[in-house]
Protein backbone atom coordinates (compact mmCIF):
# COMPACT_ATOMS: atom_id res chain seq x y z
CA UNK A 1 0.00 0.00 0.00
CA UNK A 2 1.35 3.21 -1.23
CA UNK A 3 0.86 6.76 1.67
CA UNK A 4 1.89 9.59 -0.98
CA UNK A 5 0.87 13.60 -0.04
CA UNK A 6 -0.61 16.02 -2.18
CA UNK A 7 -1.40 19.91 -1.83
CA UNK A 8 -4.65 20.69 -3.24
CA UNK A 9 -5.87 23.91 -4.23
CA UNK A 10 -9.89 24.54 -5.10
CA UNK A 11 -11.49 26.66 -7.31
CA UNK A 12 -13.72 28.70 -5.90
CA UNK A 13 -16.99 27.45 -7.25
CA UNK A 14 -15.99 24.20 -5.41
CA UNK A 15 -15.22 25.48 -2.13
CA UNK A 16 -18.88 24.16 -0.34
CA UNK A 17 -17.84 21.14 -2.37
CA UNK A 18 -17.16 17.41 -0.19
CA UNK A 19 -14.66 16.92 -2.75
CA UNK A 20 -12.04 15.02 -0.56
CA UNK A 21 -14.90 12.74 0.75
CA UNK A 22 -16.18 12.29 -2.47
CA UNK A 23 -12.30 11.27 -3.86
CA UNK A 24 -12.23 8.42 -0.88
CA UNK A 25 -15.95 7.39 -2.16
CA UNK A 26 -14.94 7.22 -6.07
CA UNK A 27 -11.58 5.77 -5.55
CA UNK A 28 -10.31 3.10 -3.82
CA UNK A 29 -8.40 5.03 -1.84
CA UNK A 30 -7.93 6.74 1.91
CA UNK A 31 -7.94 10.37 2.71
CA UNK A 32 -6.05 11.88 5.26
CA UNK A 33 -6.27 15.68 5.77
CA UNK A 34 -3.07 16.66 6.88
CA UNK A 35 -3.32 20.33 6.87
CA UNK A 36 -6.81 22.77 5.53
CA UNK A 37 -7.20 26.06 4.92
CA UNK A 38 -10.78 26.49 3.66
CA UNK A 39 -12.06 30.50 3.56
CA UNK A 40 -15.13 31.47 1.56
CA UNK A 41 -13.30 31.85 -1.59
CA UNK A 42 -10.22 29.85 -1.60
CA UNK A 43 -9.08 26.85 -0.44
CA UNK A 44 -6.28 24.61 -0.13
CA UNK A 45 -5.51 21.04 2.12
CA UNK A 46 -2.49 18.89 2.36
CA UNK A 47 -3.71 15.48 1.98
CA UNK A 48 -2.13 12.03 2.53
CA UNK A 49 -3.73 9.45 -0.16
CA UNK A 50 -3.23 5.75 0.78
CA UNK A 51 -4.00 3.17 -1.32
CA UNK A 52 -2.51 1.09 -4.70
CA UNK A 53 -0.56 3.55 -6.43
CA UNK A 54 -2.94 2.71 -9.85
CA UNK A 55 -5.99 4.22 -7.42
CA UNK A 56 -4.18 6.70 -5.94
CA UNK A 57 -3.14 8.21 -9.97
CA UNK A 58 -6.52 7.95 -10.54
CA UNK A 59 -7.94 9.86 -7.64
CA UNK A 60 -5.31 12.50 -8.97
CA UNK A 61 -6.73 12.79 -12.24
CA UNK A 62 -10.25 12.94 -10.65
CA UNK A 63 -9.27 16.16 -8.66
CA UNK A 64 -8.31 17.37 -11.44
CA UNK A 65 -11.40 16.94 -13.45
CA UNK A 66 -13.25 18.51 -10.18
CA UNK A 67 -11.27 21.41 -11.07
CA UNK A 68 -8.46 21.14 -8.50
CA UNK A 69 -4.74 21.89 -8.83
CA UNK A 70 -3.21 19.09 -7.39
CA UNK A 71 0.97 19.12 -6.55
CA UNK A 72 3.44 16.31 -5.10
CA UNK A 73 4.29 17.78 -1.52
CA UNK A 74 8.21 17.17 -2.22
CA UNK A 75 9.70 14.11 -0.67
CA UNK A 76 5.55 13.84 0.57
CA UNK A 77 7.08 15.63 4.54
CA UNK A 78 3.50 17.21 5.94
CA UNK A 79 4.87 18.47 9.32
């Protein structure tokens, strides 16, 4: 099982959005909020994904689609 971390930025239409909890629902995969900041027009959360690494590329490319901007956190350190 792969743990790999991701910062995720939302647009701001999506902000009222479950998107992480909907991520854990389409995916195979576990979500782990690390770190939010969630305002009423931006938003951003460092989040660990567990999972197979196939699910886990997946649930990337689904954030994506939900509009999200989704980076590596560099050697995947949330401290």
């Amino acid at each position: 099982m792969a743990h790999l971390r991701f910062h995720i930025r939302f647009p701001e239409d999506k902000i009222r959005e479950p998107i992480i909890y909907q991520i854990g629902r389409e995916y195979n995969v576990v979500t782990d909020v690390r770190r939010a900041d969630v305002r009423d027009t931006t938003g951003w959360a460092d989040v660990e994904l567990s999972g197979d690494t196939v699910e886990i590329e997946r649930a990337v490319v689904g954030l994506r689609a939900k509009g999200c901007v989704v980076d590596p956190i560099e050697l995947n350190v949330v401290e």
